[in-house]
C-alpha atoms as a PDB file:
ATOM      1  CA  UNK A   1     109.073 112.640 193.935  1.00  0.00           C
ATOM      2  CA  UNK A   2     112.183 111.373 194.981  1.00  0.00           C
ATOM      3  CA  UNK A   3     115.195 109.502 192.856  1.00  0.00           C
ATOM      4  CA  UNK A   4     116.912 106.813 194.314  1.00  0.00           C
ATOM      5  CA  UNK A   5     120.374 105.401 192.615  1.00  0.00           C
ATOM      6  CA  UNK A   6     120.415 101.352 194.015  1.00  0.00           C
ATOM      7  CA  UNK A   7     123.490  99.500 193.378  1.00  0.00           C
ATOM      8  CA  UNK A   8     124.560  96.052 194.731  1.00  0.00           C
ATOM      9  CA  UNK A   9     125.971  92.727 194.082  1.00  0.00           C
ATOM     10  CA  UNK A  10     125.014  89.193 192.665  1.00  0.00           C
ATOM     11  CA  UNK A  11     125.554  86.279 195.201  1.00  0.00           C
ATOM     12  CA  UNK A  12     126.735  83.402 193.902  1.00  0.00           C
ATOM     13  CA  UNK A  13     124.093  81.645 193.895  1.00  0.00           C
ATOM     14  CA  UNK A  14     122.134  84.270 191.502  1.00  0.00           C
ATOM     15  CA  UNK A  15     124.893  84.066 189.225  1.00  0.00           C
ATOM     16  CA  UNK A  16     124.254  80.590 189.421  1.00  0.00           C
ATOM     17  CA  UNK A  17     120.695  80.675 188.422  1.00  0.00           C
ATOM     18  CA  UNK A  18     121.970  83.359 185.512  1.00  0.00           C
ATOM     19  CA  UNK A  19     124.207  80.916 183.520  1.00  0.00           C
ATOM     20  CA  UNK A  20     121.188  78.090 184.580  1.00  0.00           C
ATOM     21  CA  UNK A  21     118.910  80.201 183.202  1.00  0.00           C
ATOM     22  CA  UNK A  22     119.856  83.122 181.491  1.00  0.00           C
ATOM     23  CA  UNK A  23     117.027  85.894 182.056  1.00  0.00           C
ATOM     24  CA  UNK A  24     116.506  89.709 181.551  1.00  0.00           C
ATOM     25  CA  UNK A  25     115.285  90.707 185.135  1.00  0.00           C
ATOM     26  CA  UNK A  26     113.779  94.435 183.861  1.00  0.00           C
ATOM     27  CA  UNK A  27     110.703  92.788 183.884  1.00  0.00           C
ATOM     28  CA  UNK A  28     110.859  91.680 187.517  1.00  0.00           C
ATOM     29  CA  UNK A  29     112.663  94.503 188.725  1.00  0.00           C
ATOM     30  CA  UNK A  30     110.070  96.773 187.746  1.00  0.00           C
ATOM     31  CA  UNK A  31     107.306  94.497 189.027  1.00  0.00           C
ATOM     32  CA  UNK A  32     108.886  94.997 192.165  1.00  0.00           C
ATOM     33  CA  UNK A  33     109.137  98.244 192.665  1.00  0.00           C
ATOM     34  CA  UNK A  34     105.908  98.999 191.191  1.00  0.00           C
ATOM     35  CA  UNK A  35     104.254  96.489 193.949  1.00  0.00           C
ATOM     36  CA  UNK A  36     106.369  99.153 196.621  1.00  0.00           C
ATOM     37  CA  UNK A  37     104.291 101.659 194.679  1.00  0.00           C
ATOM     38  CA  UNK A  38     107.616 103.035 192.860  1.00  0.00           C
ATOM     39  CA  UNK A  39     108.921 103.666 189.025  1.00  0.00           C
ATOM     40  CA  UNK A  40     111.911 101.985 187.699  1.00  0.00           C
ATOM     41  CA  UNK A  41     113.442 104.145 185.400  1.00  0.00           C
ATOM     42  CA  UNK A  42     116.520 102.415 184.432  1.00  0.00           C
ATOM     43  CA  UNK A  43     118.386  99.259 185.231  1.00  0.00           C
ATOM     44  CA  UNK A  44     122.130  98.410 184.184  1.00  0.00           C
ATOM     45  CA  UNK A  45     124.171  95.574 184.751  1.00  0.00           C
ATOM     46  CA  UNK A  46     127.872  97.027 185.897  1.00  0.00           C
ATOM     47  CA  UNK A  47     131.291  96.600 186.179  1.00  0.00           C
ATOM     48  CA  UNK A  48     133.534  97.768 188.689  1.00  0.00           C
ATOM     49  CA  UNK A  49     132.437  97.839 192.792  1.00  0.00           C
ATOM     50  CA  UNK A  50     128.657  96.751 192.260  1.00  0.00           C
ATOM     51  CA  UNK A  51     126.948  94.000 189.437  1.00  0.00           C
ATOM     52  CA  UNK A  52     124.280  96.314 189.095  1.00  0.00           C
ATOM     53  CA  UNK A  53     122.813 100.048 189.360  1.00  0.00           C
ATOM     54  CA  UNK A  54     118.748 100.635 189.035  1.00  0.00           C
ATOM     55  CA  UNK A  55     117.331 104.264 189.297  1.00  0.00           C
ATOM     56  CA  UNK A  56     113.887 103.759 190.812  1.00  0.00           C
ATOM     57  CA  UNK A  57     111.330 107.021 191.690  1.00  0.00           C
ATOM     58  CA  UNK A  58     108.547 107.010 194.042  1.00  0.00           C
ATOM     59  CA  UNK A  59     107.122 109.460 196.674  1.00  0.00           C
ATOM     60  CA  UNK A  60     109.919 108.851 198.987  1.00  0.00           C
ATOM     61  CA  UNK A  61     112.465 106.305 201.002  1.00  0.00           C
ATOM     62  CA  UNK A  62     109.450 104.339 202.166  1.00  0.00           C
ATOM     63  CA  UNK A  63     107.960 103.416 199.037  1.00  0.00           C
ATOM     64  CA  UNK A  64     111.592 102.423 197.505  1.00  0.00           C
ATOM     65  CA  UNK A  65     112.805 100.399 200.790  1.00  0.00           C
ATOM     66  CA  UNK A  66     110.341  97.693 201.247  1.00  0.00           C
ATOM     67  CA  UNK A  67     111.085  96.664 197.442  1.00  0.00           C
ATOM     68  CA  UNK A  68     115.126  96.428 198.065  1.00  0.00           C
ATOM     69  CA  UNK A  69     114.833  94.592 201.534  1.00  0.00           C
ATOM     70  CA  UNK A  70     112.310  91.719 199.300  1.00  0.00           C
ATOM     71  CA  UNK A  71     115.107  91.420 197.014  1.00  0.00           C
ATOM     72  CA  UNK A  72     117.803  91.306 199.379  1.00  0.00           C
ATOM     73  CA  UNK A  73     116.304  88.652 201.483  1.00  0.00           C
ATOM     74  CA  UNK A  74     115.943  86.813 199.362  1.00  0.00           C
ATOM     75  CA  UNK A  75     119.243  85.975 199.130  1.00  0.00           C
ATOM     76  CA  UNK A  76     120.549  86.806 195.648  1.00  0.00           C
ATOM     77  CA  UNK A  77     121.918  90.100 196.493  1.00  0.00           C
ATOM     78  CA  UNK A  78     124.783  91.839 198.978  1.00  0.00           C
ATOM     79  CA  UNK A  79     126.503  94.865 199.322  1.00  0.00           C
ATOM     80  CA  UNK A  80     123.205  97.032 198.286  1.00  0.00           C
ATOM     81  CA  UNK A  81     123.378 100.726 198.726  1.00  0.00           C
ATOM     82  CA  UNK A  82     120.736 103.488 197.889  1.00  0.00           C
ATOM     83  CA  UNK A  83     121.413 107.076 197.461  1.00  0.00           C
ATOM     84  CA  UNK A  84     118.708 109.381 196.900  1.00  0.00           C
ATOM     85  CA  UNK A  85     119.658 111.439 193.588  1.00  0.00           C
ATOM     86  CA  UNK A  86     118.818 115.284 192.732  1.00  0.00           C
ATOM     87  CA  UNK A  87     118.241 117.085 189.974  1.00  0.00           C
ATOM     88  CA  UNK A  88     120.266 120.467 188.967  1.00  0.00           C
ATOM     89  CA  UNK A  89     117.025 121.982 189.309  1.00  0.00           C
ATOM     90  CA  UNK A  90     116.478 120.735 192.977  1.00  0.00           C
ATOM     91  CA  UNK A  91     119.860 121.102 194.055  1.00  0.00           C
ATOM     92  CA  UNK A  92     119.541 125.625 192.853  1.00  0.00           C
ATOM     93  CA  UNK A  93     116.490 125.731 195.001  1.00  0.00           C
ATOM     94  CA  UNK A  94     118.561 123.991 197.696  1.00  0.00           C
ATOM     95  CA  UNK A  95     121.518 126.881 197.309  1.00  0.00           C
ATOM     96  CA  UNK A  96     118.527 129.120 197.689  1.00  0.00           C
ATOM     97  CA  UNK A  97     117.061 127.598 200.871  1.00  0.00           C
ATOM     98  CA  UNK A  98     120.375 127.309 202.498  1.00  0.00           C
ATOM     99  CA  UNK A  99     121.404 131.018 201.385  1.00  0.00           C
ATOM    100  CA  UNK A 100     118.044 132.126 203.087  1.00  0.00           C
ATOM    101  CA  UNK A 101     118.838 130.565 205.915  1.00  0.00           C
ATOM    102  CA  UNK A 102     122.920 130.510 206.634  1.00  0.00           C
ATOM    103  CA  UNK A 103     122.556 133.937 209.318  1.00  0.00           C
ATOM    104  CA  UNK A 104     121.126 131.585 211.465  1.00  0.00           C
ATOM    105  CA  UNK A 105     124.427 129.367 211.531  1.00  0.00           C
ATOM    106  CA  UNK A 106     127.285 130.405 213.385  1.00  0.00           C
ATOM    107  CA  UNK A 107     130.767 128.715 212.692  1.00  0.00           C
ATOM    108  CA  UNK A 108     132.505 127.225 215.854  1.00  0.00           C
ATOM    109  CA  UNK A 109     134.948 130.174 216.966  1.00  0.00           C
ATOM    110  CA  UNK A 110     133.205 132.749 216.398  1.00  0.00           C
END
């Protein structure tokens, strides 16, 4: 199951619609990525670089995707970036895979 980190901003025209209607998207955040057949975990609004950061699971890039290209076209959004997160747990068995398998490398120069 993979962990994706999404953060983006508001365009003006969804901050707009915010002070028009004031709202608390969870609920249609989560609706989202559920219909994409992922798992929001959490959902902040930010300061800083990006309005917002949502941590979303699901089986992998192509269940998470489809979900942030609906909400991006529809116009509210810009600047969205996704970064798939690991755990501490993941990232040892990682060390161990690459450890396993760094004879095969060979470093330019040598």
């Amino acid at each position: 199951m993979g962990r994706f980190v999404i953060t983006g901003s508001f365009s003006p025209q969804a901050i707009k619609g915010f002070m028009d209607s004031p709202t608390d998207r969870w609920e249609t955040i989560d609706a989202l990525i559920k219909a994409a057949g992922g798992k929001l975990e959490n959902y902040y609004i930010t300061t800083g670089p990006s309005d917002f950061l949502i941590i979303a699971t699901g089986d992998d890039m192509k269940k998470v995707l489809p979900a942030i290209m609906a909400a991006a076209g529809s116009g509210s959004l810009s600047k969205v970036q996704t970064q798939e997160a690991f755990t501490t747990a993941d990232f040892k068995e990682m060390q161990k895979a690459a450890a396993g398998i760094r004879s095969n490398f060979v470093p330019p120069g040598s």
